[in-house]
Every structure is written in structure tokens, then in C-alpha cells.
N, C-alpha and C. Protein backbone atom coordinates (compact mmCIF):
# COMPACT_ATOMS: atom_id res chain seq x y z
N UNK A 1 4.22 9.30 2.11
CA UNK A 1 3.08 8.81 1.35
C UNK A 1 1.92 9.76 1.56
N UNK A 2 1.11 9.85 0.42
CA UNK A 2 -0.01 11.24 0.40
C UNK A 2 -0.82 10.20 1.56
N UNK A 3 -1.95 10.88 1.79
CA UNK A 3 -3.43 10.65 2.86
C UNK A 3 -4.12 9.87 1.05
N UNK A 4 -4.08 8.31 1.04
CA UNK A 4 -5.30 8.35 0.03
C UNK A 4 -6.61 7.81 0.12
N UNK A 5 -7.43 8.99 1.17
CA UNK A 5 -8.98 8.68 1.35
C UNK A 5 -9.39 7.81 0.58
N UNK A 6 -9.68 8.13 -0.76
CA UNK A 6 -10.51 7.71 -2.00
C UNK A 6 -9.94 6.60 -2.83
N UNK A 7 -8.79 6.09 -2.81
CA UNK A 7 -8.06 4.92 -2.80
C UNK A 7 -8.26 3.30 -2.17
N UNK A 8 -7.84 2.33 -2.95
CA UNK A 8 -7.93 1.20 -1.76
C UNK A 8 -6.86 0.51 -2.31
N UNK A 9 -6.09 -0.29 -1.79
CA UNK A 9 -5.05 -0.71 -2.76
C UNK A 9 -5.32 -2.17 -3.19
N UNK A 10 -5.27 -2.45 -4.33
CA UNK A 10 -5.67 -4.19 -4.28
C UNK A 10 -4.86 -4.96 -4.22
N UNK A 11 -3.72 -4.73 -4.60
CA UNK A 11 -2.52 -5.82 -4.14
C UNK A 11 -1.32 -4.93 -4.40
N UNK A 12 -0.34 -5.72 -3.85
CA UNK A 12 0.70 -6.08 -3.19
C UNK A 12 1.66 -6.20 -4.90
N UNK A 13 2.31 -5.20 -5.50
CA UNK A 13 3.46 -5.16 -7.11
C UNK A 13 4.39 -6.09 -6.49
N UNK A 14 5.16 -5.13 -5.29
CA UNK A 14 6.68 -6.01 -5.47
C UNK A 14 7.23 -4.90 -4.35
N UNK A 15 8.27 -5.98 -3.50
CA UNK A 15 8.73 -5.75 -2.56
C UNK A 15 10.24 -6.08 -2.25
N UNK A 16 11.04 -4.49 -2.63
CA UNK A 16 12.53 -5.22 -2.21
C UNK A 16 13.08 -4.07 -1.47
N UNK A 17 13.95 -4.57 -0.31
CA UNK A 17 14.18 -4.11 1.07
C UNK A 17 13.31 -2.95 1.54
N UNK A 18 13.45 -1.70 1.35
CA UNK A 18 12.67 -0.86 2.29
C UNK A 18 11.94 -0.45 1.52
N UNK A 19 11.23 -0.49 -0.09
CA UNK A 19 10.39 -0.52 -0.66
C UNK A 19 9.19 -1.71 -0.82
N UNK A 20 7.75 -0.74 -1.24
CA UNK A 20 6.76 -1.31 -1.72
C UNK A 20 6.37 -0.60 -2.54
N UNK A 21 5.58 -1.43 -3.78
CA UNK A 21 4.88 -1.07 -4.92
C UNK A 21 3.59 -1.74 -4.68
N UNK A 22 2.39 -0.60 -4.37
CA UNK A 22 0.84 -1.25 -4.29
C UNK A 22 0.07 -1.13 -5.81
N UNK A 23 -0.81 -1.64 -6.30
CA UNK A 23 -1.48 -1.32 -7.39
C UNK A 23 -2.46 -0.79 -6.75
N UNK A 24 -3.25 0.47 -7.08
CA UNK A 24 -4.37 1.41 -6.71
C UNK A 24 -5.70 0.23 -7.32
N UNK A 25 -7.12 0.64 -6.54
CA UNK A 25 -8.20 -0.05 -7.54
C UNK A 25 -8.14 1.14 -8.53
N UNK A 26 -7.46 2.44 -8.57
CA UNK A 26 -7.92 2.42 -10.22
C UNK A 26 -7.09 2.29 -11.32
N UNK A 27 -5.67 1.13 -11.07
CA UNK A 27 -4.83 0.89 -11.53
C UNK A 27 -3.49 1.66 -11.55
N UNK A 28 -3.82 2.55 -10.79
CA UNK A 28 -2.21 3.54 -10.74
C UNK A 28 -1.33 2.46 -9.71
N UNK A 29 -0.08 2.61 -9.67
CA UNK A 29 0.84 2.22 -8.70
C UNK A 29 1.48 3.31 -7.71
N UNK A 30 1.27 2.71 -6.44
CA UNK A 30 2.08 3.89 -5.25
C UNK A 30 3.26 3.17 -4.72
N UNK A 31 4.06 4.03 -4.50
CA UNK A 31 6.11 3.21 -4.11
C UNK A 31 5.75 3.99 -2.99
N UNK A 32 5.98 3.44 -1.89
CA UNK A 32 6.37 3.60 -0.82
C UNK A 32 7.90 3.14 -0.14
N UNK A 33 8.31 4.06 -0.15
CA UNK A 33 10.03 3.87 0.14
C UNK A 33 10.24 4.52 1.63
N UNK A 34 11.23 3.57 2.24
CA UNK A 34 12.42 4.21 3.72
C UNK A 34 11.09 3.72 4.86
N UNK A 35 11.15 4.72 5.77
CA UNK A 35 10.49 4.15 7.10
C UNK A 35 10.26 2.80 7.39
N UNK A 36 9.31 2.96 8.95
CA UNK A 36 9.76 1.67 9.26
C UNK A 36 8.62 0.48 8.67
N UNK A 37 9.19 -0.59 9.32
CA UNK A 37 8.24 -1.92 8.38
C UNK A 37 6.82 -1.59 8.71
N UNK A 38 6.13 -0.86 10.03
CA UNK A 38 4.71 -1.05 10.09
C UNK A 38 4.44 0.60 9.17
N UNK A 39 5.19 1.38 8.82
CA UNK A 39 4.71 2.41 8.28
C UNK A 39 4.49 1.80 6.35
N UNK A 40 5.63 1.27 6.12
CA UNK A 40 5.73 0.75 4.94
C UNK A 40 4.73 0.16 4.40
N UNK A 41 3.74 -1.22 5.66
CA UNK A 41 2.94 -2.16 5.82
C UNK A 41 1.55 -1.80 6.04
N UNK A 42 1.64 -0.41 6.73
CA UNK A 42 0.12 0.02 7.46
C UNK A 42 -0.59 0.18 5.79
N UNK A 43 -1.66 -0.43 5.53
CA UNK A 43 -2.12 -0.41 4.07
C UNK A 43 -3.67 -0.96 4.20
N UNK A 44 -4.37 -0.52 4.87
CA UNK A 44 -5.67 -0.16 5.49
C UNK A 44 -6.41 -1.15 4.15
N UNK A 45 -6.12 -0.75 2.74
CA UNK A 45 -6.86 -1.31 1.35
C UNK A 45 -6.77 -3.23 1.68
N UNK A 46 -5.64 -3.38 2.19
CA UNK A 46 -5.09 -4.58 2.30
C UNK A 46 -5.88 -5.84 3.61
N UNK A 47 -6.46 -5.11 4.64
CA UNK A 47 -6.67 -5.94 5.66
C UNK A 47 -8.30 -6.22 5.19
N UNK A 48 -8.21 -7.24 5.75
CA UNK A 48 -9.66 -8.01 5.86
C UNK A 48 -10.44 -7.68 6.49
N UNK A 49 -12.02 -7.17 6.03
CA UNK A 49 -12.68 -6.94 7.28
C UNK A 49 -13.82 -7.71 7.56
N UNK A 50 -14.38 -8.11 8.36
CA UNK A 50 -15.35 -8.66 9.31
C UNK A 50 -16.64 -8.41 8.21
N UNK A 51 -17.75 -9.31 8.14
CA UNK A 51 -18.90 -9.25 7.01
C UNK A 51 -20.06 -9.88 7.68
């Protein structure tokens, strides 16, 4: 998977076995395929932060 600084992902496409499909906020989709579940999962756009 590229480095995507400038990215955030807003949700969660679809998930089957060692794939994920994120939707980008600027509507592109990223597949993340193989490795392991926290590499697959690590999705920084996704976690909640503190306000």
C-alpha cells in the first residue's frame, strides 16, 4: 500500500478474506490485499480521535 499522507479514508467498501476495499474522502477506492490482519486494518482515516 502507497504512504497516503493527503488521504483519509471514510469507510470501510467490502471485505473478503485477506482483502479490503476503503473509499478515499476524495472518492477513489484503495484494495489492500495479503499481509497480516493489523497491516490490512492499520487505517489511521478510520480511528476516532479525542475532541
Amino acid at each position: 500500500m502507497d504512504v497516503l499522507s493527503d488521504k483519509k479514508v471514510t469507510r470501510l467498501i467490502a471485505t473478503q478474506g485477506m482483502t479490503r476495499v476503503y473509499e478515499m474522502d476524495d472518492g477513489t477506492w484503495l484494495t489492500a490485499r495479503e499481509g497480516t490482519v493489523a497491516w490490512r486494518n492499520n487505517n489511521p482515516g478510520m480511528r476516532a480521535t479525542a475532541s
